[in-house]
Protein backbone atom coordinates (compact mmCIF):
# COMPACT_ATOMS: atom_id res chain seq x y z
CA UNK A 1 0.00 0.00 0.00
CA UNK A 2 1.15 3.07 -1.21
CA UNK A 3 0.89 5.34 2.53
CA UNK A 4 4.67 6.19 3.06
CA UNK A 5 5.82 5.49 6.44
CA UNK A 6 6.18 8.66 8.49
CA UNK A 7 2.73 9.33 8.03
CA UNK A 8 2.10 5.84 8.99
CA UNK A 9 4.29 6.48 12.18
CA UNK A 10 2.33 9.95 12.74
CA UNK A 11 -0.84 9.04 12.11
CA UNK A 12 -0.44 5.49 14.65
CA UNK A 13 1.21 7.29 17.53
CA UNK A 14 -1.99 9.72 16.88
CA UNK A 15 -4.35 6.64 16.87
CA UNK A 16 -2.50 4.84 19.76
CA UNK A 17 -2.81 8.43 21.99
CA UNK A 18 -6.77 8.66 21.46
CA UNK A 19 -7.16 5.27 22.11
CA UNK A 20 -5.21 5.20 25.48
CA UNK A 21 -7.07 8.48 26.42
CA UNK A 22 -10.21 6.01 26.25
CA UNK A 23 -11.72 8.68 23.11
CA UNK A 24 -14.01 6.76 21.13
CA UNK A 25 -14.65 9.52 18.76
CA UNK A 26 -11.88 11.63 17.00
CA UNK A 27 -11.17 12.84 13.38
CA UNK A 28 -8.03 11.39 11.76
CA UNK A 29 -8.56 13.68 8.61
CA UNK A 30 -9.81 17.17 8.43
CA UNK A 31 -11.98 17.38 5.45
CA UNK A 32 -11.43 21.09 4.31
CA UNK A 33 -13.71 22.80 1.49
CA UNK A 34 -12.08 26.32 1.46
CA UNK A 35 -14.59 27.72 -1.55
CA UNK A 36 -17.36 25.53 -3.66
CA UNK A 37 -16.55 27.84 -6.85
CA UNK A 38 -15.09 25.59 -9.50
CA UNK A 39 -13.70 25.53 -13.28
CA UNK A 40 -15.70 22.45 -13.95
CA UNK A 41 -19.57 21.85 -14.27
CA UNK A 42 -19.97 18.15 -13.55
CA UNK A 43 -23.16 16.04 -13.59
CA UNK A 44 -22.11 14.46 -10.27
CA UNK A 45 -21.20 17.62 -8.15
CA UNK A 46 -23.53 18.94 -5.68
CA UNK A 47 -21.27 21.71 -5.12
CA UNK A 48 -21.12 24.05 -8.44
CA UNK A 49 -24.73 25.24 -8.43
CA UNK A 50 -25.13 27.32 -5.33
CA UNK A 51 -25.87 30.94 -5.79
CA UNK A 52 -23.59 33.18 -7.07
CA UNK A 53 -22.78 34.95 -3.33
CA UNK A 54 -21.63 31.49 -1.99
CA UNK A 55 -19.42 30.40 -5.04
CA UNK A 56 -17.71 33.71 -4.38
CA UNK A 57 -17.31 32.98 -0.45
CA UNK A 58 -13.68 32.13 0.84
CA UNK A 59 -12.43 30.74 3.84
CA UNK A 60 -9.91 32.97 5.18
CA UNK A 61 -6.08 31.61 5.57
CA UNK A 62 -7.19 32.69 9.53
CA UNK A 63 -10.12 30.03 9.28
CA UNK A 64 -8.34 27.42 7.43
CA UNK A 65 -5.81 27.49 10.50
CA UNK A 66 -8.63 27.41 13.04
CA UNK A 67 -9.96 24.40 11.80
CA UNK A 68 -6.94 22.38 12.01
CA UNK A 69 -6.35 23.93 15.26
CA UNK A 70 -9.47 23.21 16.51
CA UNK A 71 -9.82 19.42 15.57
CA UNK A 72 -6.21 18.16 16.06
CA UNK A 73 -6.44 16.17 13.21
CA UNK A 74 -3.06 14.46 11.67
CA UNK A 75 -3.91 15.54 7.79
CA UNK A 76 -5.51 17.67 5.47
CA UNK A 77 -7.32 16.83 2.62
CA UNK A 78 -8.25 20.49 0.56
CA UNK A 79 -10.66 19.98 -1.86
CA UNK A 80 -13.43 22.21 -3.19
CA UNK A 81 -14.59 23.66 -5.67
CA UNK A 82 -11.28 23.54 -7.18
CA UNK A 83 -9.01 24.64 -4.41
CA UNK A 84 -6.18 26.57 -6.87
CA UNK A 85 -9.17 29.19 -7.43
CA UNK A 86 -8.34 30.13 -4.00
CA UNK A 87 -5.52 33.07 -3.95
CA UNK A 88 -4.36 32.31 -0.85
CA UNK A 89 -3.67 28.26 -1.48
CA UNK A 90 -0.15 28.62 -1.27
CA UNK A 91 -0.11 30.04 1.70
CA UNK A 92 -2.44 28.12 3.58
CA UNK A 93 -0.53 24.70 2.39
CA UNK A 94 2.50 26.50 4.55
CA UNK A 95 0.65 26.91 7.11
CA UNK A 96 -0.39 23.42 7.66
CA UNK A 97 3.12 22.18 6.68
CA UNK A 98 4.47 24.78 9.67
CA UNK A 99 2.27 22.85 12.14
CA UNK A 100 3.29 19.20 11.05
CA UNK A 101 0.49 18.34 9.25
CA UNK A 102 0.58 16.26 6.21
CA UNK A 103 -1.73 18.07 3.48
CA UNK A 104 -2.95 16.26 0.67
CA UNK A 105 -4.15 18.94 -1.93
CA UNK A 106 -6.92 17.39 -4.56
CA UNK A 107 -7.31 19.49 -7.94
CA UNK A 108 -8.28 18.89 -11.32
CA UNK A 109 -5.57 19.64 -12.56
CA UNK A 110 -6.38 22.42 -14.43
CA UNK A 111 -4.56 25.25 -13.36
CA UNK A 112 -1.88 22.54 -12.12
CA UNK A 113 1.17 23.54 -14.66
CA UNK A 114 0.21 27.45 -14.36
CA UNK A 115 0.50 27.19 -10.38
CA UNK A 116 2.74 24.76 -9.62
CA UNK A 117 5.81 26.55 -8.49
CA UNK A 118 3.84 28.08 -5.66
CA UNK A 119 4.60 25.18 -4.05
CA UNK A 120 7.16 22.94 -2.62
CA UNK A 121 7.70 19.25 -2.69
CA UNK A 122 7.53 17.92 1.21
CA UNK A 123 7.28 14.62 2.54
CA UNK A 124 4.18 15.94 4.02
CA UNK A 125 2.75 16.96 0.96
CA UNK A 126 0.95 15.57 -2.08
CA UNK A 127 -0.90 16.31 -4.85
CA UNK A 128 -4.01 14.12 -5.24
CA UNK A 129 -5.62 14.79 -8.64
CA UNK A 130 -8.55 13.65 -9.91
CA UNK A 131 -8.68 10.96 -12.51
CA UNK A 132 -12.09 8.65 -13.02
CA UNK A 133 -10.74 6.27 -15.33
CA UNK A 134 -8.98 6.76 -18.74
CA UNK A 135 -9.67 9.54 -21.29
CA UNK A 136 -13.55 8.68 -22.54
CA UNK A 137 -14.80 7.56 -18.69
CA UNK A 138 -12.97 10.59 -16.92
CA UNK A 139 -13.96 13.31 -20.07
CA UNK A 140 -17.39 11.88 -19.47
CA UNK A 141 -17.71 12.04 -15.56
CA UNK A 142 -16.46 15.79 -15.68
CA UNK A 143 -18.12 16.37 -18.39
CA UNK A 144 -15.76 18.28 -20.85
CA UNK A 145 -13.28 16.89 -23.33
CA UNK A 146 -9.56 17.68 -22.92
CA UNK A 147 -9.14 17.08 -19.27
CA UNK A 148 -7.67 14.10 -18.87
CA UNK A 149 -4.82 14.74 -21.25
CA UNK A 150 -4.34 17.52 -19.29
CA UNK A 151 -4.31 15.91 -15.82
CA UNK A 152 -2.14 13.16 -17.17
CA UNK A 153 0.51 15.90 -18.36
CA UNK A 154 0.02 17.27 -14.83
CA UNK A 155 0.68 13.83 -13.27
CA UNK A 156 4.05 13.76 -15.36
CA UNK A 157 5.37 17.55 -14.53
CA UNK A 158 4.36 16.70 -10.35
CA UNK A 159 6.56 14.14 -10.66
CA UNK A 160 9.80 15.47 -12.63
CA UNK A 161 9.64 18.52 -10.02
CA UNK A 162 9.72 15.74 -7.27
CA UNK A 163 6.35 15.96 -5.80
CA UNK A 164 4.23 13.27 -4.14
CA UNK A 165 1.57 12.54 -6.42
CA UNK A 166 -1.82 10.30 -6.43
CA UNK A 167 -4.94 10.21 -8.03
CA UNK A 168 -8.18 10.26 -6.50
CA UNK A 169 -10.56 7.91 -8.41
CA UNK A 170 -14.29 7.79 -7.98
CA UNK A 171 -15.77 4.75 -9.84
CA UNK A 172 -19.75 5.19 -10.63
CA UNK A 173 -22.06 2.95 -11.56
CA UNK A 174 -21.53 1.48 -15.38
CA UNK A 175 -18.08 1.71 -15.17
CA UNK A 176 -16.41 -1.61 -16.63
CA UNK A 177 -14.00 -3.77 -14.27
CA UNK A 178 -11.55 -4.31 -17.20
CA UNK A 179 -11.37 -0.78 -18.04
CA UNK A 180 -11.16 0.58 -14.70
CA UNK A 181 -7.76 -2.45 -14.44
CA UNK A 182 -6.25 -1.50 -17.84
CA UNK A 183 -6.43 2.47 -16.16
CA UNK A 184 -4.55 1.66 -13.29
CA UNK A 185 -2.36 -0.39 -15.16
CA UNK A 186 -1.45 2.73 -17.56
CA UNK A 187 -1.37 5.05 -14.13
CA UNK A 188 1.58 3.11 -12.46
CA UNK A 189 3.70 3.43 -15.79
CA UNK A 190 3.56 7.06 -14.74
CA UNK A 191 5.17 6.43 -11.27
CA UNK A 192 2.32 7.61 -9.30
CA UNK A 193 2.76 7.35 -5.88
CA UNK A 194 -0.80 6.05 -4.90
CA UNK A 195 -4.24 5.83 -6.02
CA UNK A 196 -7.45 6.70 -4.14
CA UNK A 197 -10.31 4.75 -4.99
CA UNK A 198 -14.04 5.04 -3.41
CA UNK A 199 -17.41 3.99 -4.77
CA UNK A 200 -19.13 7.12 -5.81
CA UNK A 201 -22.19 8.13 -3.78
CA UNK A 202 -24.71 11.11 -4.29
CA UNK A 203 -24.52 14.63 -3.21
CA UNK A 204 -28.10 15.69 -2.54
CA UNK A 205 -27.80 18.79 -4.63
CA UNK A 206 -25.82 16.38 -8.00
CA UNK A 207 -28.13 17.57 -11.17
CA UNK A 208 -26.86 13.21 -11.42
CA UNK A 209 -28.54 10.90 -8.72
CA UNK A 210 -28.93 7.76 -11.45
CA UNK A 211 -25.12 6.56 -11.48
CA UNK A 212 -24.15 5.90 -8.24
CA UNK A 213 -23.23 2.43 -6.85
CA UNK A 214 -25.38 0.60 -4.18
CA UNK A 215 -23.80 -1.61 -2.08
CA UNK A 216 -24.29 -4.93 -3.29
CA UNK A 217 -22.68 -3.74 -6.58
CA UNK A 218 -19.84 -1.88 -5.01
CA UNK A 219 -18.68 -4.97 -3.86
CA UNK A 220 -18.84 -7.18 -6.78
CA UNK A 221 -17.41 -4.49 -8.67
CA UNK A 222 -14.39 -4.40 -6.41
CA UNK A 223 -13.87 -8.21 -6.28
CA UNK A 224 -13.83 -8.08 -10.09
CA UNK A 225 -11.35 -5.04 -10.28
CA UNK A 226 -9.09 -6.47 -7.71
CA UNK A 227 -9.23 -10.28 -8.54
CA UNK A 228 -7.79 -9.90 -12.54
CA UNK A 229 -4.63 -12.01 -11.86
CA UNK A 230 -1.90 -10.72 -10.21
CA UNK A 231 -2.44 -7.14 -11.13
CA UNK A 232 -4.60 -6.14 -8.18
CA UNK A 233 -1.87 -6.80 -5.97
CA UNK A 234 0.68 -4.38 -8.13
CA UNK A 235 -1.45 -1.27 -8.38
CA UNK A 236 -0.40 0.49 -5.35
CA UNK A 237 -3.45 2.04 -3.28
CA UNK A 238 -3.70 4.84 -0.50
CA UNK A 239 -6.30 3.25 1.14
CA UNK A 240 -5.60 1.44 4.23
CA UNK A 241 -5.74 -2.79 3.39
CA UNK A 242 -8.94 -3.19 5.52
CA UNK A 243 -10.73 -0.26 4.00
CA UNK A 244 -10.13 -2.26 0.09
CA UNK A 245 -11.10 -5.80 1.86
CA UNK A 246 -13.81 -3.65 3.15
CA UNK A 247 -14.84 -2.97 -0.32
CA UNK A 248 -14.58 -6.34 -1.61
CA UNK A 249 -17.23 -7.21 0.91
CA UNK A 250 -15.22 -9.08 3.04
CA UNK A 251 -15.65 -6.87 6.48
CA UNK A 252 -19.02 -5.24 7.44
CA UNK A 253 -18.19 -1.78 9.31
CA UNK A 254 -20.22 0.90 10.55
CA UNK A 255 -19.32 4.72 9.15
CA UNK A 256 -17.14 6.53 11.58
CA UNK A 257 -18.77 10.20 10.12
CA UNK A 258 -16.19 11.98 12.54
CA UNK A 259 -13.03 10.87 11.76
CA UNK A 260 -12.95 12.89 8.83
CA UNK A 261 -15.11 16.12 9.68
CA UNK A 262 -15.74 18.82 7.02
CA UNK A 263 -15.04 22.06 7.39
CA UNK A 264 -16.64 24.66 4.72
CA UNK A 265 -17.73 27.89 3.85
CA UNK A 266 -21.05 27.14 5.57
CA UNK A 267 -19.29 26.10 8.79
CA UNK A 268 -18.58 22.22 10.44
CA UNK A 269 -20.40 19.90 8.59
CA UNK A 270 -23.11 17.94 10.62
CA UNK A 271 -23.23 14.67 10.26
CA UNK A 272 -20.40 14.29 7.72
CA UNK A 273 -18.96 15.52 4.85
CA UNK A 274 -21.63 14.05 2.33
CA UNK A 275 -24.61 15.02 3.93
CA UNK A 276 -25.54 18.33 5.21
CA UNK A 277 -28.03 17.96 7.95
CA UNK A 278 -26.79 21.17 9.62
CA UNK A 279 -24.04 23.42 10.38
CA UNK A 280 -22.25 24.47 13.47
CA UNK A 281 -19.55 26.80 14.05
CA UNK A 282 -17.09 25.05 15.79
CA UNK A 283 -15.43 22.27 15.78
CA UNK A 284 -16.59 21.37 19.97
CA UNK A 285 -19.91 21.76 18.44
CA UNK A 286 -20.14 19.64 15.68
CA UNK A 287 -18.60 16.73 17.92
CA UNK A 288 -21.04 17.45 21.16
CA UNK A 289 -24.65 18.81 19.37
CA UNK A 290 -24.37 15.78 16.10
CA UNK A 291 -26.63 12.82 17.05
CA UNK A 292 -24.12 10.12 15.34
CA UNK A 293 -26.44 7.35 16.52
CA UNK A 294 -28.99 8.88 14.55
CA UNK A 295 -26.54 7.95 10.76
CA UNK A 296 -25.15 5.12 9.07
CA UNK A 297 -26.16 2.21 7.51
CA UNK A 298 -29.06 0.58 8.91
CA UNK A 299 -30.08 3.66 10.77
CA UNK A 300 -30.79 6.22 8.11
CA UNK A 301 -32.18 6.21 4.57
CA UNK A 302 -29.54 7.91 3.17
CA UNK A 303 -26.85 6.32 4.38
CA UNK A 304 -28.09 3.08 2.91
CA UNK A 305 -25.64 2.66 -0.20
CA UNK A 306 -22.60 4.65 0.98
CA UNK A 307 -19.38 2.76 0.82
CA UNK A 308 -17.20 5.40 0.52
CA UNK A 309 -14.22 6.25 2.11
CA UNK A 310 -14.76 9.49 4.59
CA UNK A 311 -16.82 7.43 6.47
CA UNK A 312 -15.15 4.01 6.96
CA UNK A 313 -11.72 4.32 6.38
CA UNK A 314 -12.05 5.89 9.68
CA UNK A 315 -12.71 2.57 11.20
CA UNK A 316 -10.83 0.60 8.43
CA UNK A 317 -8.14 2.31 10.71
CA UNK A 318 -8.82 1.87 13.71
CA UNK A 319 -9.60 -2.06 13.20
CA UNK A 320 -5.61 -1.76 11.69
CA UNK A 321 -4.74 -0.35 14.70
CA UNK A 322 -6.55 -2.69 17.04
CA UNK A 323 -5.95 -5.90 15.09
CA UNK A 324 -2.93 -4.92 12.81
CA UNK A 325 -1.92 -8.67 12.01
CA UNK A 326 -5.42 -8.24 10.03
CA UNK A 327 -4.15 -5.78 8.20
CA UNK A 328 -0.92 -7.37 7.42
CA UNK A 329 -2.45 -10.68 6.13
CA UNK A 330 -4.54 -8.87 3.55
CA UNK A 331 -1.42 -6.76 2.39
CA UNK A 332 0.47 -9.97 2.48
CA UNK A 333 -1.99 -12.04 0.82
CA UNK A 334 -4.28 -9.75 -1.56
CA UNK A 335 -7.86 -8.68 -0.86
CA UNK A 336 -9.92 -11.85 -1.16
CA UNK A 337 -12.32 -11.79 -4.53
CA UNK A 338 -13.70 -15.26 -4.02
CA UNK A 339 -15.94 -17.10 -1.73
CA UNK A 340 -18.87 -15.95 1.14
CA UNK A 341 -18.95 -11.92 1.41
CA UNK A 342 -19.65 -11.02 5.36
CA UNK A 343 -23.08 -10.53 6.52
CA UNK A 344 -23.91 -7.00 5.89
CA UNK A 345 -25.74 -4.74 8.36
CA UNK A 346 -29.63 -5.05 7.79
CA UNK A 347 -31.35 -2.73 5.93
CA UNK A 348 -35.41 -2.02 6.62
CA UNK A 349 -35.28 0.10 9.98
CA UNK A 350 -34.08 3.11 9.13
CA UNK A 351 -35.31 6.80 9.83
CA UNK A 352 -36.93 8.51 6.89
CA UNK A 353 -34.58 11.11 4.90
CA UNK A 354 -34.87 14.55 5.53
CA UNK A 355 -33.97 17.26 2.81
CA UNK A 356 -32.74 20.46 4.57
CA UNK A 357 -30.03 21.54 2.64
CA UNK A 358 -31.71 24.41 1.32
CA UNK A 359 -32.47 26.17 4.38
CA UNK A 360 -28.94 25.74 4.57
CA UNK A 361 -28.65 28.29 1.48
CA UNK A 362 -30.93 30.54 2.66
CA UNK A 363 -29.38 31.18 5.83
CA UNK A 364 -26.20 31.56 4.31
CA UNK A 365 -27.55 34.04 2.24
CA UNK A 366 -29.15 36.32 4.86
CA UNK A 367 -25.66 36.37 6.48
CA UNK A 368 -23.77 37.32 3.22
CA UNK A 369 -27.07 39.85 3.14
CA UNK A 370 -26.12 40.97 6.54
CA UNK A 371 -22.45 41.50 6.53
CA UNK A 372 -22.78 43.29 3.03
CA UNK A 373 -25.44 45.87 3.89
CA UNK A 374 -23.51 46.46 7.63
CA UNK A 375 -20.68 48.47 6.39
CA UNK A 376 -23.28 50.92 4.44
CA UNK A 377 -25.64 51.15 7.28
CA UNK A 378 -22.48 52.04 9.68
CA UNK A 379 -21.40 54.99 6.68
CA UNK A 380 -25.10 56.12 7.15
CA UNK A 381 -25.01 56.58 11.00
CA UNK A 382 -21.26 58.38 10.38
CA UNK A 383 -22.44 60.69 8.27
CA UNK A 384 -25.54 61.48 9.84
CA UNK A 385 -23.48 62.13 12.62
C-alpha cells in the first residue's frame, strides 16, 4: 500500500494516543472545502450550483488554520470547488506544513502547470488529482473533453519537479472492471505514488442521482477489479488494506462520520462531509450537538448505499490499529475476490430522509445579506453624525 511510512508512524502514535485516552470519537482527517466555486460543471457535483454569493465565499487563511487547530487532526485533505481558485492556497498549504500536518491537496488539474511553483515538494505533501478512469470515462464524468490529457501531463510535470503525487478515483455505476484495471495499469507506468479509490455516492444537490453504486454492486465491482490475476496486488493504493477488503465485501463496518469532519464555507459539517443535515460553528460543536447514533447504515435512509471512504476508512483504521496482524495478512496475501462476502448490516429500519439543505442556502444568504449591507448602514449613521 502506497501510505509512506512517516505518516504511517504519525498518524499510529496519533491513533495509539486517542485510544489510550479512552476517546471513542476523533477525526483522523480534516476534510477542508475552502470555496465551492469551480472551473468544472460536472453532472455528479452537488457543489457548483449554489448561488452566485456562496461560489464567491472564501475561507480565510485565519479560518483554514482554526480548523486544524481546533480538531487536532493528523492531515488535510483540501478539496473544493477547485481549491487553486483560491488566492491564498499557497499560503495556507505553509501553514499546515508549519504545524506538522501532512496536506494532501486534490485538484483537477487544471490550473496545475500554471500554479505549480507556488509550491514545494515535502514529505508531508501531495498532490491528489482527480482521474475517473482513462480519457472517454474521466472526459465523461467531468463532463468536458480535454481534461484528462491535461491531468495526465500534470501527473508527469508533479513528478519530474519531485512531488508526491496520487490520483483520487471515484468509480460510478456502469463503469467496466476491465477498463477501470487496464487504467490503473497505464497510471503506475507514470510512477504515481498512490491511487485513491471510493465507490461514488450522491450529493443531494448532484443535477446526477442515477449513477451511483449501491452496495451490493460496489462490492462485486471491487472483487472483479481487484481479482484480474496478479495485477490487483501491483497497483499500489492509498487506502488502508482493511478499508479495500472492506470494499470487496469481506468486512461489514459501521461509518465513523467523525473521523474525517468537514469544514466549509457554511461552517462544520453535521453529520459528515456528504450530507448536510446542519451546520455548526465550531469544531466542539459539531462533535457534542451531532446525534451520530442517529446515521449510518441501517439507521438512516440515506446512508443506505454509501461505501465510501470518509466514512469508513475511519474505522478501516482503527480495526488496523486494534488488530494490525489483520491488516498485514490482507497486504500480504491480496484482498480476497472469491468465496462468502460477510453478513452485511440489515437494511429495513431506518429513519426517513430529511432534505434540509436548502435552508442551509438561505441562511447563508441572509448572512452574506447581513455583513454586506452592515458596512453601508455604519457609513449612514457616520455621516448622519
Amino acid at each position: 500500500m502506497a501510505i509512506p511510512f512517516i505518516q504511517k508512524a504519525y498518524v499510529g502514535a496519533y491513533v495509539v494516543k486517542q485510544q489510550l485516552a479512552r476517546r471513542t470519537r476523533y477525526p483522523l482527517v480534516l476534510m477542508l472545502e475552502p470555496l465551492f466555486r469551480c472551473n468544472l460543471a460536472c453532472a455528479g457535483c452537488g457543489k457548483i450550483d449554489y448561488p452566485d454569493d456562496i461560489l464567491n465565499q472564501r475561507l480565510s487563511f485565519e479560518q483554514c488554520m482554526e480548523a486544524i487547530d481546533e480538531c487536532g487532526a493528523p492531515m488535510v485533505s483540501i478539496a473544493g470547488g477547485e481549491p487553486l481558485l483560491h488566492r491564498d492556497m499557497p499560503r495556507i498549504v505553509k501553514g499546515y506544513l508549519a504545524r506538522k500536518k501532512f496536506v494532501i491537496l486534490c485538484t483537477n488539474a487544471l490550473l496545475l502547470k500554471k500554479k505549480i511553483d507556488d509550491y514545494e515538494p515535502s514529505p508531508f505533501f501531495t498532490w491528489s488529482i482527480h482521474l475517473d478512469g482513462d480519457q472517454q470515462m474521466h472526459d465523461k464524468s467531468v463532463c468536458l473533453d480535454g481534461v484528462f490529457d491535461t491531468a495526465r501531463e500534470a501527473i508527469v510535470l508533479a513528478k519530474s519537479k519531485g512531488f508526491r503525487t496520487n490520483i483520487n478515483c471515484t468509480v460510478f455505476d456502469g463503469a467496466d472492471p476491465e477498463r477501470l484495471a487496464a487504467f490503473f495499469d497505464d497510471m503506475k507506468t507514470l510512477g504515481l505514488d498512490g491511487i485513491t479509490v471510493s465507490p461514488g455516492y450522491s450529493y443531494e444537490r448532484a443535477p446526477d442521482q442515477q449513477h451511483f453504486l449501491n452496495r451490493e454492486k460496489t462490492k462485486r465491482f471491487f472483487r472483479d477489479v481487484l481479482g484480474r490475476g496478479d495485477r490487483g496486488k501491483k497497483w499500489e493504493f492509498t487506502n488502508s488494506p482493511l478499508f479495500m477488503d472492506f470494499l470487496a465485501g469481506n468486512r461489514a463496518y459501521e461509518c465513523s462520520p467523525w473521523s474525517m469532519p468537514a469544514r466549509t464555507v457554511f461552517g462544520w459539517q453535521k453529520p459528515c462531509y456528504l450530507l448536510g443535515e446542519g451546520y455548526t460553528k465550531t469544531f466542539t460543536e459539531l462533535m457534542e450537538t451531532t446525534e451520530w447514533d442517529a446515521y449510518g447504515v441501517g439507521k438512516y435512509e440515506k446512508c443506505a448505499d454509501c461505501m465510501v471512504h470518509c466514512g469508513f476508512e475511519g474505522t478501516a483504521v482503527r480495526d488496523t490499529v486494534a488488530h494490525p496482524w489483520r491488516a498485514l495478512g490482507v497486504a500480504m496475501r491480496g484482498v480476497k475476490v472469491e468465496g462468502a462476502m460477510a453478513k452485511d448490516i440489515e437494511l429495513g429500519h431506518e429513519r426517513k430522509a430529511k432534505y434540509v439543505f436548502s435552508d442551509h442556502v438561505e441562511k447563508k444568504l441572509i448572512e452574506i445579506r447581513v455583513a454586506k449591507a452592515a458596512p453601508k448602514q455604519a457609513a449612514a449613521v457616520a455621516e448622519s453624525a
